[in-house]
Each structure stands twice: as C-alpha cells, then as structure tokens.
Protein backbone atom coordinates (compact mmCIF):
# COMPACT_ATOMS: atom_id res chain seq x y z
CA UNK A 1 145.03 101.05 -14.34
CA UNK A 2 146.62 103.88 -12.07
CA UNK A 3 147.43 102.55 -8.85
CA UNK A 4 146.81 104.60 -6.13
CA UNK A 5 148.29 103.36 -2.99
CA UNK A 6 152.07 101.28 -3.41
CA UNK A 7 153.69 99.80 -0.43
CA UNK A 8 157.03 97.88 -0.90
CA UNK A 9 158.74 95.88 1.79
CA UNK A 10 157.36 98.00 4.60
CA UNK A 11 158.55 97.34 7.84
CA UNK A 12 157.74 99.10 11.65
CA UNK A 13 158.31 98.13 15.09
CA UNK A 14 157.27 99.50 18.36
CA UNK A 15 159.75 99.65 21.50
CA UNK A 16 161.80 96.75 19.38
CA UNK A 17 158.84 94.44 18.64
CA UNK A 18 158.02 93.93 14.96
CA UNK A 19 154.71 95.35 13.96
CA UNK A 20 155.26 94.99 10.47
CA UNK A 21 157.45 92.90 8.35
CA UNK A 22 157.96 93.30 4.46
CA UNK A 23 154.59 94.28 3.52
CA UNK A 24 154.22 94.77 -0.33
CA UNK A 25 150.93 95.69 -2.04
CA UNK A 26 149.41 97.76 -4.52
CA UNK A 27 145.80 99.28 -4.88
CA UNK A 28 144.56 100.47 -7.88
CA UNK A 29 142.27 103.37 -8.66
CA UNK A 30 138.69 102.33 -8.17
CA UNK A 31 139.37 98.82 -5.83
CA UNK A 32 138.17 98.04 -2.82
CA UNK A 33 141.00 96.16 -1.13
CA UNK A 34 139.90 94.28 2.33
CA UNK A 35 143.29 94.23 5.22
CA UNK A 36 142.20 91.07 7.21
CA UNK A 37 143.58 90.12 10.43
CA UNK A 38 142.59 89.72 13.78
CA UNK A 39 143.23 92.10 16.31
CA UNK A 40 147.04 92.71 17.13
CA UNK A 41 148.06 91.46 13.57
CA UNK A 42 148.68 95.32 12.37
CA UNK A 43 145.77 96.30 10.37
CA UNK A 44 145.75 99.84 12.32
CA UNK A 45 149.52 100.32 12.29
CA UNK A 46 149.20 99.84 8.47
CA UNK A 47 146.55 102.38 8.06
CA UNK A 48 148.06 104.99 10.80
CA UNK A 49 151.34 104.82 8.27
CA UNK A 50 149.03 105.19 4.91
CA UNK A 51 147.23 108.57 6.45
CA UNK A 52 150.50 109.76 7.76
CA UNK A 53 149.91 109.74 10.93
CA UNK A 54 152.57 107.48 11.89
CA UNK A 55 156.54 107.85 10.55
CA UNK A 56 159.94 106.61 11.05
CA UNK A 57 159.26 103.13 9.35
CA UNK A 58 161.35 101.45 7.11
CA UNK A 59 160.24 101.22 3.42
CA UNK A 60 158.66 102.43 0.34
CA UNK A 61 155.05 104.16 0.86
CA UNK A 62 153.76 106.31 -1.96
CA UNK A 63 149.93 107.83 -1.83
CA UNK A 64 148.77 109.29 -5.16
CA UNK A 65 151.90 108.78 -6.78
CA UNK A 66 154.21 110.59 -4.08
CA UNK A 67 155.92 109.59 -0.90
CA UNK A 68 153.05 109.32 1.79
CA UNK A 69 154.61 112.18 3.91
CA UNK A 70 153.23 114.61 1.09
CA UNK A 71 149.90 113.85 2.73
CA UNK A 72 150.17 115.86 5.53
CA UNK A 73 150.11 118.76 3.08
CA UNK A 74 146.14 120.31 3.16
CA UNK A 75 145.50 120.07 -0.65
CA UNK A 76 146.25 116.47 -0.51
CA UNK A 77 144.36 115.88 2.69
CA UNK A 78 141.61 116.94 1.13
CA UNK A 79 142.25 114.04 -1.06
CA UNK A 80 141.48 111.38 1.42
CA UNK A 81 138.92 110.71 3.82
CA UNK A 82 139.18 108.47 7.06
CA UNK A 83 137.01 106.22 9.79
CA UNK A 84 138.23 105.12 12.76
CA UNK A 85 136.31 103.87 15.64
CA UNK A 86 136.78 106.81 17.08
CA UNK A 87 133.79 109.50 16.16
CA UNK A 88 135.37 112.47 17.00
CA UNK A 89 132.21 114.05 16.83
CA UNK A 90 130.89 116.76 19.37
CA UNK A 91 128.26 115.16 21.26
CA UNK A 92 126.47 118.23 22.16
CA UNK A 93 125.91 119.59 19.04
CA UNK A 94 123.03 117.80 16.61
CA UNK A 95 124.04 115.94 13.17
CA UNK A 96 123.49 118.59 11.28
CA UNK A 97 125.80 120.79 12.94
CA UNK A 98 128.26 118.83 13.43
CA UNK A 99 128.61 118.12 9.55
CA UNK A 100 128.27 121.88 9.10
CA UNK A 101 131.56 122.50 11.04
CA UNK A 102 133.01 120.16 8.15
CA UNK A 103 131.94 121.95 5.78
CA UNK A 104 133.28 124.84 7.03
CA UNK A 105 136.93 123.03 7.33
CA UNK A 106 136.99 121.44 3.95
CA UNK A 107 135.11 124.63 2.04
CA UNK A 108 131.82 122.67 1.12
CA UNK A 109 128.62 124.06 0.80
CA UNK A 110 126.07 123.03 2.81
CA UNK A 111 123.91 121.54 0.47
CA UNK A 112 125.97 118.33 0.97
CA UNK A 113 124.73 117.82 4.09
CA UNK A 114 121.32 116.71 2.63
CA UNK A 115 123.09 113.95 0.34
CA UNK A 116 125.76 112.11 2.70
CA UNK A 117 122.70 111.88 5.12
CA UNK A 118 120.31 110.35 2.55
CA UNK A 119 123.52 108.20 1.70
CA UNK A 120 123.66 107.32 5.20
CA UNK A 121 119.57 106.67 5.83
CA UNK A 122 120.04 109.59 8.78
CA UNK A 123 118.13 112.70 6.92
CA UNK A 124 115.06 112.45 8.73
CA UNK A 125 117.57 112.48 12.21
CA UNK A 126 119.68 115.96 10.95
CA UNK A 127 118.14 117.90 14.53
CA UNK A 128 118.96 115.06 16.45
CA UNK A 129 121.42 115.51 19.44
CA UNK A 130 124.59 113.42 18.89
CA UNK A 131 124.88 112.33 22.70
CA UNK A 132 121.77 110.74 21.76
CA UNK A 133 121.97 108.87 19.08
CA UNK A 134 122.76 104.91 19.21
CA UNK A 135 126.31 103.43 18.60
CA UNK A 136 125.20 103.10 14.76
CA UNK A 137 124.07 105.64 14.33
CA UNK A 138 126.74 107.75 15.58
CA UNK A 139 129.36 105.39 12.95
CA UNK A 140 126.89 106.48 10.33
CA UNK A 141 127.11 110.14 11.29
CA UNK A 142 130.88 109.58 11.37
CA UNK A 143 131.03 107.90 7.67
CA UNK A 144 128.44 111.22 6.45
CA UNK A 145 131.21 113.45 7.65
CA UNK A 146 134.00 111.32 6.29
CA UNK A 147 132.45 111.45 2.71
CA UNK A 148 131.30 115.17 3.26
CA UNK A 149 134.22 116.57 0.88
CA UNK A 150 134.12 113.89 -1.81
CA UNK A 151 137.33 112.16 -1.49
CA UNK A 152 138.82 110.00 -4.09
CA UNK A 153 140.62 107.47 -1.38
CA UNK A 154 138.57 106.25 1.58
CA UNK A 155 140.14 104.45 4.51
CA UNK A 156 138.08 102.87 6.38
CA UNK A 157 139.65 100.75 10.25
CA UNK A 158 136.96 98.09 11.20
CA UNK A 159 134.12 100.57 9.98
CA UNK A 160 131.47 98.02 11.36
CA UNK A 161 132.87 96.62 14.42
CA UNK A 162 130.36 96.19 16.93
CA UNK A 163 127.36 97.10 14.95
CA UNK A 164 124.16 95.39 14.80
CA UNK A 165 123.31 93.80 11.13
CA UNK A 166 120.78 96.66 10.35
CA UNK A 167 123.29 99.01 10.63
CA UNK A 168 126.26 97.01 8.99
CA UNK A 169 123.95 96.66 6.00
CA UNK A 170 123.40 100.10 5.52
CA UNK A 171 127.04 101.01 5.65
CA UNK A 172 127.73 98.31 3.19
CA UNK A 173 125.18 99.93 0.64
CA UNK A 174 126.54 103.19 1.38
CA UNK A 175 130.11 101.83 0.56
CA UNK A 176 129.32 99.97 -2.48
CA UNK A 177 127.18 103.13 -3.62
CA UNK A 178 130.52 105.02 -3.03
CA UNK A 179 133.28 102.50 -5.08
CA UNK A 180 130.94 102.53 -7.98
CA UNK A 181 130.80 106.41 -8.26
CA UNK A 182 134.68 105.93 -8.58
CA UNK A 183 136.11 106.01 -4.68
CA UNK A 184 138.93 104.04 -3.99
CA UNK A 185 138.47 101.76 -0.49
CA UNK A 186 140.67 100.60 1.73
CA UNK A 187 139.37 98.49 4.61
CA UNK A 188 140.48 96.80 7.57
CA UNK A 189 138.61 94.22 9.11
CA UNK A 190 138.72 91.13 10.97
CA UNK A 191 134.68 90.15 9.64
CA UNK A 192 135.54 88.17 6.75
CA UNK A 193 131.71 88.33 5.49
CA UNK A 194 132.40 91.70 5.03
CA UNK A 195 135.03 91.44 2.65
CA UNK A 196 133.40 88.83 1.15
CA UNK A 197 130.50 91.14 0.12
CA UNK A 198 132.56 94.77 -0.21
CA UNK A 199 136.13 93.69 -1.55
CA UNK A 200 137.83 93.31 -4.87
CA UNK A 201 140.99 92.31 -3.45
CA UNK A 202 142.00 90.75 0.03
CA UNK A 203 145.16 90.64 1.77
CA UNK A 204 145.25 88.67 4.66
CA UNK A 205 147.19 89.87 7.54
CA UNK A 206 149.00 87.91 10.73
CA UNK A 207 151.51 88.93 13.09
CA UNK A 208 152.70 91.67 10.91
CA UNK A 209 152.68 89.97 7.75
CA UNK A 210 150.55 89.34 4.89
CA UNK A 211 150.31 85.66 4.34
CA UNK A 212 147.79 85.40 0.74
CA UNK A 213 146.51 88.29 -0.99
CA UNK A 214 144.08 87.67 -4.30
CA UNK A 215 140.24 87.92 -4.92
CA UNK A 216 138.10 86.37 -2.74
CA UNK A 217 136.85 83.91 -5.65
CA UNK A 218 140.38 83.19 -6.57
CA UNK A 219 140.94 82.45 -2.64
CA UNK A 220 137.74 80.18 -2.45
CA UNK A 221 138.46 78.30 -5.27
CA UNK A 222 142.28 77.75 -4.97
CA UNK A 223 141.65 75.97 -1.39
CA UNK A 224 138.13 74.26 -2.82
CA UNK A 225 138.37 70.18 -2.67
CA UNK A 226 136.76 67.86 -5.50
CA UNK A 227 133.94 67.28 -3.97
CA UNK A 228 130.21 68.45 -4.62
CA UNK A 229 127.32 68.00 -2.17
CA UNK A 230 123.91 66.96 -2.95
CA UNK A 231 120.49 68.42 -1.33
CA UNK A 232 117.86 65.59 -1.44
CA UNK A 233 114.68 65.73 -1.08
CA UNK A 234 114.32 63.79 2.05
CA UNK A 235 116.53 66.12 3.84
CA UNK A 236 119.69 64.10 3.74
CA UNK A 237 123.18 65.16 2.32
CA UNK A 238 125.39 63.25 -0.37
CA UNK A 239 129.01 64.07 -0.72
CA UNK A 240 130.18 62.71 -4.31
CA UNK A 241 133.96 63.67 -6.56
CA UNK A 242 133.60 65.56 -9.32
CA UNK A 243 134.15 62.24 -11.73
CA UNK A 244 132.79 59.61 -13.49
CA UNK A 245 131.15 57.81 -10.64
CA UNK A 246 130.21 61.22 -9.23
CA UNK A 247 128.99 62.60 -12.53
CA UNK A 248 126.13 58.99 -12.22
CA UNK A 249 125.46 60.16 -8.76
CA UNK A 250 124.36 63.24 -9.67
CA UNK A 251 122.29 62.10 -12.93
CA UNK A 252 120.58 59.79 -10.95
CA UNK A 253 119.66 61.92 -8.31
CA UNK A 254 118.30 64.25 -11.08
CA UNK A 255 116.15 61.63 -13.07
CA UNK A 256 114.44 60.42 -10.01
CA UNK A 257 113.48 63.29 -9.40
CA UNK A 258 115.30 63.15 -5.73
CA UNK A 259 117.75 66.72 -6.30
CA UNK A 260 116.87 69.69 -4.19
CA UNK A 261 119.70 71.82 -4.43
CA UNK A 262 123.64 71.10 -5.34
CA UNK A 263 126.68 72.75 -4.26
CA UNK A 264 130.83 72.77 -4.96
CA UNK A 265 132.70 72.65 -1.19
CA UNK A 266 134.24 75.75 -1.56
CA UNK A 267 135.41 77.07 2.33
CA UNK A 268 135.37 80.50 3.53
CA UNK A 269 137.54 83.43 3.75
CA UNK A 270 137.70 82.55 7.47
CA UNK A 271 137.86 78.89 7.07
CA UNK A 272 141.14 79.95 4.69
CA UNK A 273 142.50 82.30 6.81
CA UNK A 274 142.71 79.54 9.89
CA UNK A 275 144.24 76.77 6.97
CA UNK A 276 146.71 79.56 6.22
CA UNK A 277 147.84 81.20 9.88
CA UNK A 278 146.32 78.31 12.32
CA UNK A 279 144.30 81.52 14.04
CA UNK A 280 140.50 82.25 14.68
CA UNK A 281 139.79 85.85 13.56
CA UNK A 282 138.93 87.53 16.97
C-alpha cells in the first residue's frame, strides 16, 4: 500500500530546546494514524512541519511522495485539508456563507455546502450567525469547511478538545464516514478513547519522542497480564490465570450456573501510555 506521509529521523528545536528528536513514521494511504501525547510533548510542532507551515528542521519529510516543502504549492494544497483549534471562521457572517467563501477559494460549487453540513448534522443551522453558535458547533462548522474541497489527507490537531460527548460523537461519525470513503487521517490527541475508537495506528508521543507505535489491539494485548476476571452473579469479582486451575474456576462458575459476564485484563491506551512514559495524559 502507497504510503502517503514518511518521516525519517526528524528532529526540531525552538530557541535551543529540543522539540523533536528522531521521529520516524510512515502512514499509508487510507489509515487513520492517532499522534498521542499530552500537551507540550510536540503533537502540534509535528503537524505545523507536515502542513508546511513550519521549516528549518532537520530530517527527511516527504507528503505525497515529495519533500513536504512542495506543499506550499496551490495544486497540492488543495490536496490536504486541516483543523486546528483555531476556527478561523468570520463570526459575522452565517454558516452558509462562510463555507461559500470556500468554495469560492478552492473552485467548488456550491452544492457541497448541502453535503459537508448533513455530514456534520448542521443543515438545518446553514442561516445561523456564526458568533452565535456554541463551541461545537462552531468545530463542526470548522471540520464542514475543512472537508469542503474533498481532500485526500486530513490533519486533524486535538479536533475534539473541549467538546461535550454529543458533539465528540458526531465528529467521530463524521470522521469514520470520511476514512471509509478513502481519506487518509492524521490526528493528534491527548484523549486516548478517541484513538481507541477512530485509529488504525497509534504512535505515542513524549517529550519529543515517540516511545511505542502499533495498533491499539496489538498495544492492549502486548501489555495484557494472564489473568481473566469473573462477573458473578452475586455481584462479586474473581480474578483467576489463564491455566489449569483457572480453566476449573471458570467451568465451575459456568455449571453452577453462577457466571455473569467474563473478561481478559487487558489495560488501556492510557493505562499504557503512563507504564511506558510514567506521565498522565493532560
């Protein structure tokens, strides 16, 4: 499979501190790939480098194929679409005409604006004034305008931070709808139940370095323990090893008719990530 983003041994520090220190990674076409960190580990400084926004780094970079400076080019901007916390969007004007302005600048017609708002849940709002829409709202608006043009590479810097779980969930539908029509994702985010849910791959990010990378499973079950947990039904908990004596544990709870529910201890991407680094993600 084509990959679209490659990043060998990048490096990039600011005023002499390291920022960034041999980060290597590859994204194919079609992944979603989750950069996890807290804040101050980098995650924007990666992404900032990816759009070409930020230069003078040491490294290999290469977008589509070619050295990421070649983004700044328009045909290949149109290539790429990006979501920041910062909307950008004119307050004053309403939804629809905000998106219209997009159109304009990336040659669409405006029949689009009808499907990134259904996308988004938001076509009923189109009229509505900007200034007065809620903080979601206005990051749905944001994520319309970002997939106004179609583009085959999304990046996306903590696209839910801050949002309440209605609103989360509908971005996470709108991203999943996206990756399955063939969009490549990359996300940074420091909500590990987020990557959990949206991400093929994860790399996990601390002080400027990336410390595991794989699939969440893969993650989960390579830091698992041998233990399962039974459910009974009297509401207490019984942890046995998956063995022999385990394996009796288990039939017996079955055959008296005692099981409620079993489960493998497998910890989360959070739970990993503070095994891994020793830090909380905040």
């Amino acid at each position: 499979m084509e990959n679209i983003i490659e990043v060998s041994q990048l490096q990039k520090d600011f005023e002499g501190k390291k920022a960034l220190e041999n980060v290597s990674f590859t994204i194919k076409k079609g992944e979603t790939f989750g950069f996890l960190g807290p804040s101050g580990s980098g995650k924007t400084t990666t992404i900032k480098i990816l759009t070409a926004q930020l230069t003078a780094f040491n490294g290999e970079v290469e977008v589509f194929g070619a050295p990421v400076e070649k983004l700044k080019k328009g045909s290949q901007m149109k290539r790429i679409g990006v979501l920041t916390d910062n909307t950008g969007l004119y307050e004053r004007l309403s939804i629809e005409d905000n998106l219209k302005m997009y159109c304009d600048l990336y040659s669409v017609k405006y029949d689009r604006i009808d499907e990134v708002l259904e996308e988004v849940g938001l076509l009923k709002e189109r009229p509505m004034q900007v200034s007065k829409l809620s903080k979601g709202m206005k990051q749905r608006v944001t994520l319309a305008r970002t997939i106004l043009h179609q583009p085959e590479l999304l990046f996306l810097d903590e696209p839910t931070s801050a949002l309440d779980p209605v609103s989360t969930e509908r971005i996470h539908r709108s991203l999943k709808k996206l990756n399955e029509q063939g969009t490549t994702i990359f996300l940074t985010t420091h909500d590990m139940n987020e990557a959990e849910k949206i991400c093929d791959r994860v790399a996990f990010l601390n002080k400027g370095e990336i410390r595991l990378m794989d699939t969440p499973s893969n993650l989960r079950l390579g830091y698992t323990d041998s233990s399962i947990t039974l459910l009974l039904k009297d509401g207490s908990e019984k942890t046995v090893d998956k063995d022999r004596e385990g394996a009796e544990l288990i039939k017996q709870a079955i055959t008296t008719n005692q099981l409620k529910a079993i489960h493998s201890n497998e910890p989360t991407l959070g739970e990993i990530f503070v095994r891994v680094t020793g830090k909380e993600l905040i």
